[in-house]
Protein backbone atom coordinates (compact mmCIF):
# COMPACT_ATOMS: atom_id res chain seq x y z
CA UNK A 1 -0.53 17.36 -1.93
CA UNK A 2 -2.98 14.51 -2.58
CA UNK A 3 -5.30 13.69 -0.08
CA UNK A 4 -3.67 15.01 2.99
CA UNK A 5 -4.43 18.33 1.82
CA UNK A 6 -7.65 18.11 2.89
CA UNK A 7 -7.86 15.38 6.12
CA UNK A 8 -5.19 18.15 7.35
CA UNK A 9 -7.67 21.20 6.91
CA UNK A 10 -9.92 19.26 8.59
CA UNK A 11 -8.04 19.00 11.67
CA UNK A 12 -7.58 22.56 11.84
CA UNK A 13 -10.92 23.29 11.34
CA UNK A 14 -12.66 20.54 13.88
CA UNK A 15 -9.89 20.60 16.61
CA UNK A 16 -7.70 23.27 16.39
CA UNK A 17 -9.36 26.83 15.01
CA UNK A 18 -12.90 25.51 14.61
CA UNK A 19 -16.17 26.78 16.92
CA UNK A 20 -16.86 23.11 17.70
CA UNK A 21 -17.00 23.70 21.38
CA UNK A 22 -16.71 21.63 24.16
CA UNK A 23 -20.33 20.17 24.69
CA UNK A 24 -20.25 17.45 27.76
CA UNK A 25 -21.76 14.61 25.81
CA UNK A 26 -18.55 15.53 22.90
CA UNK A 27 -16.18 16.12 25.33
CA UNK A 28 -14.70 12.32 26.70
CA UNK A 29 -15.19 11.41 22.88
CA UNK A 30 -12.76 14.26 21.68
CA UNK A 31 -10.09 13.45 24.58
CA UNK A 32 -10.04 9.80 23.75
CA UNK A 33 -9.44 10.81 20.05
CA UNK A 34 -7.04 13.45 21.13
CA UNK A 35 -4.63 10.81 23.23
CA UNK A 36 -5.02 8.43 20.31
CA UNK A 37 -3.36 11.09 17.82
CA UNK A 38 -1.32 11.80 20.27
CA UNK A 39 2.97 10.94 19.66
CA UNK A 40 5.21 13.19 21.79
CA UNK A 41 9.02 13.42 20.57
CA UNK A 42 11.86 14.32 22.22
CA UNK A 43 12.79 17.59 20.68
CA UNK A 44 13.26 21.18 22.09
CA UNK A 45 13.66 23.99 19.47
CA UNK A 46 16.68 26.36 19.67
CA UNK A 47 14.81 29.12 18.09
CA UNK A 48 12.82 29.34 21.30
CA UNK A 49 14.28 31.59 23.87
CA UNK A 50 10.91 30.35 25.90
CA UNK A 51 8.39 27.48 25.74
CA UNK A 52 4.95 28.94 24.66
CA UNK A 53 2.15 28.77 26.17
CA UNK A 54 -1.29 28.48 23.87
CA UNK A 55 -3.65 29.71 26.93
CA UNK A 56 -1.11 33.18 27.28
CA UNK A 57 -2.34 33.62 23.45
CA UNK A 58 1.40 33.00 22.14
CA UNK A 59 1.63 33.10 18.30
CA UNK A 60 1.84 29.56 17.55
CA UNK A 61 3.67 27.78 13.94
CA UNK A 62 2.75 24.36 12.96
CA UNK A 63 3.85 22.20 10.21
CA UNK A 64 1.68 19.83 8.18
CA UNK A 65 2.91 16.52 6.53
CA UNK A 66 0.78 14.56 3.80
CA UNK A 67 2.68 11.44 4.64
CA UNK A 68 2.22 8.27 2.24
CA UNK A 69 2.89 5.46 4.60
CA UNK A 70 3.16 1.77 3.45
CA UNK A 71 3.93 -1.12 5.64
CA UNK A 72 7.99 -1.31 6.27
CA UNK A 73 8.13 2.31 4.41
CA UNK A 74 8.61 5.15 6.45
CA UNK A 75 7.50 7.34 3.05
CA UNK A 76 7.78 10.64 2.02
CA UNK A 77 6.31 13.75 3.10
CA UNK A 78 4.62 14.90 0.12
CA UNK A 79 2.87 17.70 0.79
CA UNK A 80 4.75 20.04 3.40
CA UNK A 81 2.69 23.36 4.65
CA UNK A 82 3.64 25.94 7.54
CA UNK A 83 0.87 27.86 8.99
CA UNK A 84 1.46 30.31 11.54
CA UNK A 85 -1.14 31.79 14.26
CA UNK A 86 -1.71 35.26 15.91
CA UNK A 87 -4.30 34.80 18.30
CA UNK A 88 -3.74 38.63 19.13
CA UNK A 89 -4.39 40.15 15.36
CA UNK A 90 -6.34 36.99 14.40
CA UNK A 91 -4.65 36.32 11.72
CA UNK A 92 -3.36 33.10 9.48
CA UNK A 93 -0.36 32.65 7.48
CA UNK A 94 -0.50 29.74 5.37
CA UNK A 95 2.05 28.09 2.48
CA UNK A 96 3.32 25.17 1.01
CA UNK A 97 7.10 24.70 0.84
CA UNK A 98 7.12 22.73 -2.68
CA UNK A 99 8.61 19.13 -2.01
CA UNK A 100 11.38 19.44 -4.55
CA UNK A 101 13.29 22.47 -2.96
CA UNK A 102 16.63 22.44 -2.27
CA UNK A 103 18.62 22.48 1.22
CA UNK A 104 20.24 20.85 3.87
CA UNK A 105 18.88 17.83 5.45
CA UNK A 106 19.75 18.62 8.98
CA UNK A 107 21.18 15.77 10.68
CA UNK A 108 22.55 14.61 7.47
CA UNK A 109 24.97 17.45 6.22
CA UNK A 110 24.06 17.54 2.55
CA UNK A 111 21.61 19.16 0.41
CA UNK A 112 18.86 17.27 -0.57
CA UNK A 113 15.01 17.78 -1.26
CA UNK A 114 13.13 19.09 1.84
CA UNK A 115 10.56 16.44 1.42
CA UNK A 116 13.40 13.70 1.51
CA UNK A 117 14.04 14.78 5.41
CA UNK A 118 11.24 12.80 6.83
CA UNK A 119 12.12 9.93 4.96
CA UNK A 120 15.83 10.02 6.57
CA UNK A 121 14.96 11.25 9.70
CA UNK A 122 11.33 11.22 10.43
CA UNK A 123 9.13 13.92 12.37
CA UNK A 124 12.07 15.01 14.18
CA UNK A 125 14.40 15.52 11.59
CA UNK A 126 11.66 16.98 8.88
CA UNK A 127 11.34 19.84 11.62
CA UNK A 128 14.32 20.57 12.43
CA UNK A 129 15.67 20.93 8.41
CA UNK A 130 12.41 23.18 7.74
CA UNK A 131 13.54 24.97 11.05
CA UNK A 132 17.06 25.90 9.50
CA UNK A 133 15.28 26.20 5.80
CA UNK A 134 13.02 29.12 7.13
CA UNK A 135 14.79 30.47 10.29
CA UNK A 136 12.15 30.04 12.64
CA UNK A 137 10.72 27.59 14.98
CA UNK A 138 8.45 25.03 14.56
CA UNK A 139 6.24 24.46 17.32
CA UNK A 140 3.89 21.96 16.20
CA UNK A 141 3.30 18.84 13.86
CA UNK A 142 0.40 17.51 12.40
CA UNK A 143 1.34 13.79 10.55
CA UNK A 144 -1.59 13.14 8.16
CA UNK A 145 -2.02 9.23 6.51
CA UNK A 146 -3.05 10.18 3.11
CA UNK A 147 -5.52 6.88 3.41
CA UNK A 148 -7.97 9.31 5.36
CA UNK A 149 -9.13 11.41 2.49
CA UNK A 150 -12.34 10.39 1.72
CA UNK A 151 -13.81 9.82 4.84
CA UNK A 152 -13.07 13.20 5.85
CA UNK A 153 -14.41 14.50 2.97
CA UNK A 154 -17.36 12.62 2.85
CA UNK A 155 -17.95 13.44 6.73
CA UNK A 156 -18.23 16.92 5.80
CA UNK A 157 -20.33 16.44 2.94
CA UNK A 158 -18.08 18.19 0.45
CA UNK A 159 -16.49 21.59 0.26
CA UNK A 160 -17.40 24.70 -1.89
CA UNK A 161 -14.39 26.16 -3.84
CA UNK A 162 -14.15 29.35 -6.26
CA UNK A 163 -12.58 28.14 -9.26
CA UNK A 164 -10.53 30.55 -11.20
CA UNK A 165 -9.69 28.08 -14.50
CA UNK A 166 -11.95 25.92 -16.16
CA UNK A 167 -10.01 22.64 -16.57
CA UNK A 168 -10.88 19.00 -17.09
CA UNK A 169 -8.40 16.25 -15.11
CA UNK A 170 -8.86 12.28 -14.28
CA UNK A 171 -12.83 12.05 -15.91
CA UNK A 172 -13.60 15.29 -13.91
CA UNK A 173 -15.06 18.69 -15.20
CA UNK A 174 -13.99 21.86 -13.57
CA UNK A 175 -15.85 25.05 -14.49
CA UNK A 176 -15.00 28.56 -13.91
CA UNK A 177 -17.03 29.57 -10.62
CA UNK A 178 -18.32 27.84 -7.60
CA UNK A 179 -17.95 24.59 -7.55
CA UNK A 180 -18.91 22.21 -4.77
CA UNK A 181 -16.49 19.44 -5.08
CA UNK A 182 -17.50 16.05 -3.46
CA UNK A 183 -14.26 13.96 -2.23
CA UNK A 184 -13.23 12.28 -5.34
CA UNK A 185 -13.77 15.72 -7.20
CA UNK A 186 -12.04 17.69 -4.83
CA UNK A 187 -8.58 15.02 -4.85
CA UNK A 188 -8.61 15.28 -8.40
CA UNK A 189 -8.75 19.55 -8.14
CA UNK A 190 -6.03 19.54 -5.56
CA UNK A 191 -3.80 17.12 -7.97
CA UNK A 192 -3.89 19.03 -11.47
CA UNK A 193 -0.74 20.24 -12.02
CA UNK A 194 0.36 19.73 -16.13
CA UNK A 195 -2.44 21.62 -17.73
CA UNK A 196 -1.99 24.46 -15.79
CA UNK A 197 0.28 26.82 -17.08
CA UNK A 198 1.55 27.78 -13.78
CA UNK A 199 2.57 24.20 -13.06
CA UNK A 200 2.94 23.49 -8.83
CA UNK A 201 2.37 27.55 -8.19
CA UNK A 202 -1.36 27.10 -9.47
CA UNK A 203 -1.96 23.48 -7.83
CA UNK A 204 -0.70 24.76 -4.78
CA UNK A 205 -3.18 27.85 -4.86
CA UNK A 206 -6.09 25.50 -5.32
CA UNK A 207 -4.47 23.48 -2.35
CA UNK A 208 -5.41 26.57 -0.30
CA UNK A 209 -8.47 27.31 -1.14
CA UNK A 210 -9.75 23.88 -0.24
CA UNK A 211 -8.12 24.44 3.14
CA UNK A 212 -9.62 27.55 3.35
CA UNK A 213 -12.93 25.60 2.58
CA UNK A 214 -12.50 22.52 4.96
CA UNK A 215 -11.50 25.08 8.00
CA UNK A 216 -15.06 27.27 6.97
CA UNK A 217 -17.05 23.29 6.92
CA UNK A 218 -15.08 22.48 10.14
CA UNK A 219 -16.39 25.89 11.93
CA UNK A 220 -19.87 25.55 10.38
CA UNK A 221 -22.44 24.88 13.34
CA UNK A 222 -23.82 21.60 11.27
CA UNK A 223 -20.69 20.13 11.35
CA UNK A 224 -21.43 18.77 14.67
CA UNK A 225 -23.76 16.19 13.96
CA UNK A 226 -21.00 15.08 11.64
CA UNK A 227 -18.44 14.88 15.07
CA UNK A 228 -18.22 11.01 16.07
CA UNK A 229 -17.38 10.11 12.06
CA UNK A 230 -14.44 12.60 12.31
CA UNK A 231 -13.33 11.84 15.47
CA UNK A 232 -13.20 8.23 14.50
CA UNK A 233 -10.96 9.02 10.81
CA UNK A 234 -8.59 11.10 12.87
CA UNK A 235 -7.71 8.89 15.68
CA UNK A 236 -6.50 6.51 12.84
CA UNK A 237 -5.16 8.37 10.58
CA UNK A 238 -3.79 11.60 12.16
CA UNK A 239 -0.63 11.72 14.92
CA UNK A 240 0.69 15.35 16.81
CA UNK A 241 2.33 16.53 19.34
CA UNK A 242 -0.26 18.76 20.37
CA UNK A 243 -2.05 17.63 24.14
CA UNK A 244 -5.56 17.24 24.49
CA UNK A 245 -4.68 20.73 26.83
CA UNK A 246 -2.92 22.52 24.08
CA UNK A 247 -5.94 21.66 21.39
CA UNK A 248 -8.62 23.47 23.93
CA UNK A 249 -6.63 26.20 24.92
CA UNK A 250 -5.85 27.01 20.89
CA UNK A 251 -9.70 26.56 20.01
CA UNK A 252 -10.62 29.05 22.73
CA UNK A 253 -8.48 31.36 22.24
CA UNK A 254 -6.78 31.04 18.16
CA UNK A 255 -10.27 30.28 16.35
CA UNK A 256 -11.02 33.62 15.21
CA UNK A 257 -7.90 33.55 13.41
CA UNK A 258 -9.30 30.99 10.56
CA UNK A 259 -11.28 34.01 9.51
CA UNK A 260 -8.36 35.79 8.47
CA UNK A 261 -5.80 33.95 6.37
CA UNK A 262 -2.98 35.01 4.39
CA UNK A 263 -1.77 32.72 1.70
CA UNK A 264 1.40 33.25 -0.52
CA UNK A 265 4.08 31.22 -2.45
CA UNK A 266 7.74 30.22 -2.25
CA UNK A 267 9.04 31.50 -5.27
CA UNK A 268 11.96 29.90 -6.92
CA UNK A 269 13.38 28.22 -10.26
CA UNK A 270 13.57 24.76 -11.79
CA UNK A 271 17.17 23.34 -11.85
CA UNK A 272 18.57 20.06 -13.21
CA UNK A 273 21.71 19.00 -10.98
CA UNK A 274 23.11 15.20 -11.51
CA UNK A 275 19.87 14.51 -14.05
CA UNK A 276 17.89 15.24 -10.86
CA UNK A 277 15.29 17.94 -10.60
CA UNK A 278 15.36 20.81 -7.94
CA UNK A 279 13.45 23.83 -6.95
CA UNK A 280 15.78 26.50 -5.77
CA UNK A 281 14.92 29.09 -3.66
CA UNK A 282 16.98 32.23 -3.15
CA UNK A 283 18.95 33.54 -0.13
CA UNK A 284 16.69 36.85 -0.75
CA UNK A 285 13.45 35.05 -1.24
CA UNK A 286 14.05 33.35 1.97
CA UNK A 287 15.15 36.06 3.98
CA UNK A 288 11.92 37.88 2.77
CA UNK A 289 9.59 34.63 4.23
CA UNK A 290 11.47 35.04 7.55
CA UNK A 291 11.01 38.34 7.99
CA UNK A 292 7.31 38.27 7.48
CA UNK A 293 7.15 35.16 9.18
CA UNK A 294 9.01 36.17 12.23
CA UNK A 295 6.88 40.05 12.55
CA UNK A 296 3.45 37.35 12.88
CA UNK A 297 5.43 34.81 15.42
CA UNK A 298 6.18 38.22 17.43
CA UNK A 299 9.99 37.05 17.42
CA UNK A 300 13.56 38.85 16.61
């Protein structure tokens, strides 16, 4: 997951599910921003008998790219996470689809790694095979630049993690307990994945709790002095289809939500096919994410 893991959080926590608030002398600041992450796309989801509508408190799902982007490189989406939103329970479901799994590539009719879809195909195409992966729609996107990392970080001064395994990884020291993790500690926690004995499953727990931290740093009332620096790393780094409209009418009414999340793992098996390494996950196991994911979108 890298650095988007946490430049995503933030976004979550300071635009979409955050307390921020709309004070007057933030407001023109955080609509400039808002147009300049701004990138519509042309795509209507068939898993939709309806549009929604954020300020009818709709259950919402949104998917979250860590994209490394070079010049002339599309890239790949390294870090894919679905989180979905019921303003009505307040409640979160958050997970990370691991990049290696398995499936089709829609719009290209062969299987493939999911993370290889954005490459092909972009936003559009990345959506639309996690779409068909899970059997259920994706309403928003959130396109991270991995590049943004540390100013985010920084900008909140750090996040405060509960750290189950003591490990040590790139010159770094990681003690059982709470650990406040500056921005170069915290990339290094959310990249560890061959010491731990649970391989990707345990990195991608970590993953979540600093999202659960960021979203907790983005809510905090002192993050707010700590606005204009944000703003600023987002507009550059950060595009969505989510409106300016659509961001205040999910902060008023989804924010409570962050207070509540549910985290869980895709669980599969390692496969070699061709010499080429895949993460397969089961007709069952799937069927079982749908389900649970479908009950929280409020959908048949």
């Amino acid at each position: 997951m890298k650095k988007a893991v946490l430049i995503i959080a933030s976004i979550i926590g300071f635009i979409v599910l955050g307390t921020g608030g709309y004070a007057y002398y933030l407001y023109h600041n955080v609509k400039e921003t808002a147009s300049q992450m701004h990138d519509d796309i042309d795509r209507v989801s068939d898993k939709r008998e309806k549009k929604i509508e954020p300020e009818k408190k709709d259950p919402i799902s949104i998917l979250m790219l860590g994209v490394d982007e070079r010049e002339h490189d599309r890239g790949r989406s390294d870090t894919m996470i679905v989180i979905t939103v019921n303003p009505n329970d307040n409640s979160m479901k958050m997970f990370n689809i691991p990049r290696d799994t398995r499936t089709q590539i829609i719009g290209k009719g062969f299987d493939d790694k999911i993370n290889h879809a954005y490459a092909f195909g972009g936003i559009e195409m990345a959506m639309d095979t996690v779409e068909n992966f899970l059997d259920i729609p994706i309403d928003y996107y959130i396109k991270v630049n991995m590049e943004a990392f540390k100013d985010i970080v920084s900008a909140v001064d750090g996040v405060t993690v509960n750290n189950e395994m003591a490990f040590n990884y790139e010159g770094y020291t990681f003690p059982e307990g709470e650990l406040k993790l500056n921005a170069n500690e915290a990339l290094a926690y959310s990249r560890m994945r061959y010491e731990d004995p649970r391989g990707d499953l345990g990195r991608n727990e970590r993953q979540r709790k600093i999202i659960e931290a960021i979203i907790d740093e983005g809510a905090s009332f002192s993050s707010l002095t700590k606005v204009d620096n944000i703003l600023e790393a987002l507009g550059k780094n950060v595009k969505t289809n989510l409106t300016f409209e659509e961001m205040k009418d999910i902060q008023q009414n989804y924010k409570e939500a962050r207070k509540h999340i549910e985290t869980f793992e895709v669980k599969g098996s390692g496969k070699m096919i061709n010499g080429i390494y895949y993460y397969m996950v089961s007709e069952d196991e799937k069927h079982k994410i749908t389900a649970k994911l479908k009950e929280h979108l409020h959908i048949s």
